[in-house]
PDB file of N, CA and C in Angstrom:
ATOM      1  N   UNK A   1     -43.439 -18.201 -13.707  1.00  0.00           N
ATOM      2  CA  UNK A   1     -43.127 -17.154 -14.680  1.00  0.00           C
ATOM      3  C   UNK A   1     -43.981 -17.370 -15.932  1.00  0.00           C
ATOM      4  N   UNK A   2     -44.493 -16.137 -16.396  1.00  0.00           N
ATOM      5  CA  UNK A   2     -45.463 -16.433 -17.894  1.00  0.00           C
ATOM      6  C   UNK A   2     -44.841 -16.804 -19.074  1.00  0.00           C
ATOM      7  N   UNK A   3     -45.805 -17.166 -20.155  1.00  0.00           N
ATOM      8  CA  UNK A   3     -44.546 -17.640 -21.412  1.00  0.00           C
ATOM      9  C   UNK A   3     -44.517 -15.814 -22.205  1.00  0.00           C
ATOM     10  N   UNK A   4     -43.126 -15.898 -22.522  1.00  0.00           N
ATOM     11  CA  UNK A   4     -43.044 -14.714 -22.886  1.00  0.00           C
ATOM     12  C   UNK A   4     -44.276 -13.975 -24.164  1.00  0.00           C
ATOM     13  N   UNK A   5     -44.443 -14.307 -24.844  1.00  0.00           N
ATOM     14  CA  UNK A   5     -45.962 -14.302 -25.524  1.00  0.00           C
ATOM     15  C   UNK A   5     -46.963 -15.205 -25.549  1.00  0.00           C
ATOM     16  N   UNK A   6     -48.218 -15.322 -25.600  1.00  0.00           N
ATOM     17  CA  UNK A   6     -49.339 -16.093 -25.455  1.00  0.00           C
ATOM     18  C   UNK A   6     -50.203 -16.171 -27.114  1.00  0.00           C
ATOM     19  N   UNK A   7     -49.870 -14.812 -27.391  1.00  0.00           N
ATOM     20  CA  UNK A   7     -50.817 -14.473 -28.836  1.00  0.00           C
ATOM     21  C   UNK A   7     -50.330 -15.395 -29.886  1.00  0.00           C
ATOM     22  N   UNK A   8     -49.345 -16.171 -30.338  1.00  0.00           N
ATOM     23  CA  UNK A   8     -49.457 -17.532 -31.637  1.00  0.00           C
ATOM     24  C   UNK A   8     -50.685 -18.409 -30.750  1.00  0.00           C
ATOM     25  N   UNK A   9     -50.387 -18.547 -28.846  1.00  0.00           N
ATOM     26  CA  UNK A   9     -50.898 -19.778 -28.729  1.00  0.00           C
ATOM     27  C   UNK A   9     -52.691 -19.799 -28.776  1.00  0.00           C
ATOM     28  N   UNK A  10     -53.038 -18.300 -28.739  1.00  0.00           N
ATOM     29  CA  UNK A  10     -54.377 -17.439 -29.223  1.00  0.00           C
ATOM     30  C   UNK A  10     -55.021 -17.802 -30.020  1.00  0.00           C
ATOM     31  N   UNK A  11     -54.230 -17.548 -31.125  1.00  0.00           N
ATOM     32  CA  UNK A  11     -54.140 -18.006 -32.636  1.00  0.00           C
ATOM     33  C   UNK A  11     -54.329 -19.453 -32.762  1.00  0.00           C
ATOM     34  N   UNK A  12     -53.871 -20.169 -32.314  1.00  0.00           N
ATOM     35  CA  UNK A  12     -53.773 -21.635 -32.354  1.00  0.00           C
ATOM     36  C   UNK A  12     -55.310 -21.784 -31.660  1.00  0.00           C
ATOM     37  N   UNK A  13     -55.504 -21.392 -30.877  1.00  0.00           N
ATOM     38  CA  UNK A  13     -56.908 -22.063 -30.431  1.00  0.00           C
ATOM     39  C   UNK A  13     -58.266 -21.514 -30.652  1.00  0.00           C
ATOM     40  N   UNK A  14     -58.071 -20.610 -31.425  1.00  0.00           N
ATOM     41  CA  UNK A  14     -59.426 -20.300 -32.334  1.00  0.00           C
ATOM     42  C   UNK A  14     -59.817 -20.822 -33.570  1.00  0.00           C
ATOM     43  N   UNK A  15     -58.034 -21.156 -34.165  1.00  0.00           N
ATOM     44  CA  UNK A  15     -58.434 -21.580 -35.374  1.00  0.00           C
ATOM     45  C   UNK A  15     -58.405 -23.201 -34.916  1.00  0.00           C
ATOM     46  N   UNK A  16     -58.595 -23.678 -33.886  1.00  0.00           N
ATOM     47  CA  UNK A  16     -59.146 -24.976 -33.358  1.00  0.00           C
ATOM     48  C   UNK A  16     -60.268 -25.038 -33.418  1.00  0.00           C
ATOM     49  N   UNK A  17     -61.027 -23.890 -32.427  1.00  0.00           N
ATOM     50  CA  UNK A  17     -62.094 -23.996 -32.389  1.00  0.00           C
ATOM     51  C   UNK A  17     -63.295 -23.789 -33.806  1.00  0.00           C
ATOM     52  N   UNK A  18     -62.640 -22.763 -34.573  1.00  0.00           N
ATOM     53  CA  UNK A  18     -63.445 -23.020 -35.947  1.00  0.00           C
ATOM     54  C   UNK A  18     -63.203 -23.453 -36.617  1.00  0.00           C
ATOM     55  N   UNK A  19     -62.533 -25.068 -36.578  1.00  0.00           N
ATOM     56  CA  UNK A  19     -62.393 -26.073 -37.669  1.00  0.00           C
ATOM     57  C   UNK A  19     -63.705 -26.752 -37.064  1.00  0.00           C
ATOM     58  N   UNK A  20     -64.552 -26.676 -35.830  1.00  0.00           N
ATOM     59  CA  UNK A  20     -65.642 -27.527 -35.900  1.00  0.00           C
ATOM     60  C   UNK A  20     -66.552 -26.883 -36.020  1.00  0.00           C
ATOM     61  N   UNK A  21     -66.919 -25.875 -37.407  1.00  0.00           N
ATOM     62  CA  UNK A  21     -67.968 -25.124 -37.958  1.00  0.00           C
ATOM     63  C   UNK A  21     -67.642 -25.191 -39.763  1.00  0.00           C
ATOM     64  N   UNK A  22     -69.121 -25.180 -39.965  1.00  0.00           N
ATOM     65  CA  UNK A  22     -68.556 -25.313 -41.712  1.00  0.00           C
ATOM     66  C   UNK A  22     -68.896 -23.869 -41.895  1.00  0.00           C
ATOM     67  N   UNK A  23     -67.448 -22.908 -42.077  1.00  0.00           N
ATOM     68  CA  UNK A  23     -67.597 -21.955 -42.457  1.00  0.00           C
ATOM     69  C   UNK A  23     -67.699 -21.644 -43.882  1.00  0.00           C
ATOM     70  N   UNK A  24     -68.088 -22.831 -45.237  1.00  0.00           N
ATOM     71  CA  UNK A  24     -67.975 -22.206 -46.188  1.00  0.00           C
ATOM     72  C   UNK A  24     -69.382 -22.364 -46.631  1.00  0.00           C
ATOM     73  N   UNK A  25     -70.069 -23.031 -45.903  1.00  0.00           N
ATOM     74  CA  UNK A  25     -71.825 -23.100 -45.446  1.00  0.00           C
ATOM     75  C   UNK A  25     -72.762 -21.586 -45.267  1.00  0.00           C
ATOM     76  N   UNK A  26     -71.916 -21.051 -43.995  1.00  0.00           N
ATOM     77  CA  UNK A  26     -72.507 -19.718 -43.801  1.00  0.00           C
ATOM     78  C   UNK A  26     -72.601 -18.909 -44.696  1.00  0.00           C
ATOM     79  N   UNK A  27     -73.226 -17.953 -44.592  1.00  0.00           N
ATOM     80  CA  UNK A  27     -73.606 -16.210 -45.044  1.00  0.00           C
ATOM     81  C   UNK A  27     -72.728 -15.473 -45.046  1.00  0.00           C
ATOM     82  N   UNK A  28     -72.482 -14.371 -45.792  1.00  0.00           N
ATOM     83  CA  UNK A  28     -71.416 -13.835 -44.736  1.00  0.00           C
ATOM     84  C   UNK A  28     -72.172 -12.308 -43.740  1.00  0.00           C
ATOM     85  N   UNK A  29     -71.439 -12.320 -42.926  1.00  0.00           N
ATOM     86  CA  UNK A  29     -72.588 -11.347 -41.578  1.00  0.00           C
ATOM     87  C   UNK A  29     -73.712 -12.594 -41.318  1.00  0.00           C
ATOM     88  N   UNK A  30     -73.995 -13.790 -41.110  1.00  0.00           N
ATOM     89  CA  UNK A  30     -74.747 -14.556 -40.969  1.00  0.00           C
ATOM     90  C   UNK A  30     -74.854 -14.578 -39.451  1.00  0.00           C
ATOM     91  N   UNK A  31     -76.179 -14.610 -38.789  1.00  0.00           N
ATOM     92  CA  UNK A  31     -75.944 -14.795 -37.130  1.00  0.00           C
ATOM     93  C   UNK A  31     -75.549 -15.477 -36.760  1.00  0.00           C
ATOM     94  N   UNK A  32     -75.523 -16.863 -37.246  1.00  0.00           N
ATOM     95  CA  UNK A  32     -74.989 -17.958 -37.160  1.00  0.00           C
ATOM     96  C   UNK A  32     -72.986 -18.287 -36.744  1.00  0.00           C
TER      97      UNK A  32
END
């Protein structure tokens, strides 16, 4: 059976994944 929502656990793993970028480095609209 699925977990009744997925979208916090969404949330949780993007803002994982962009803690290993220095976003206050970039441009903003930067390609990067």
């Amino acid at each position: 059976m699925p977990p009744p929502s997925s979208g916090g656990v969404h949330v949780i793993q993007m803002l994982n994944i962009l803690e290993g970028y220095d976003l206050g480095a970039m441009e903003h609209n930067s390609a990067a």
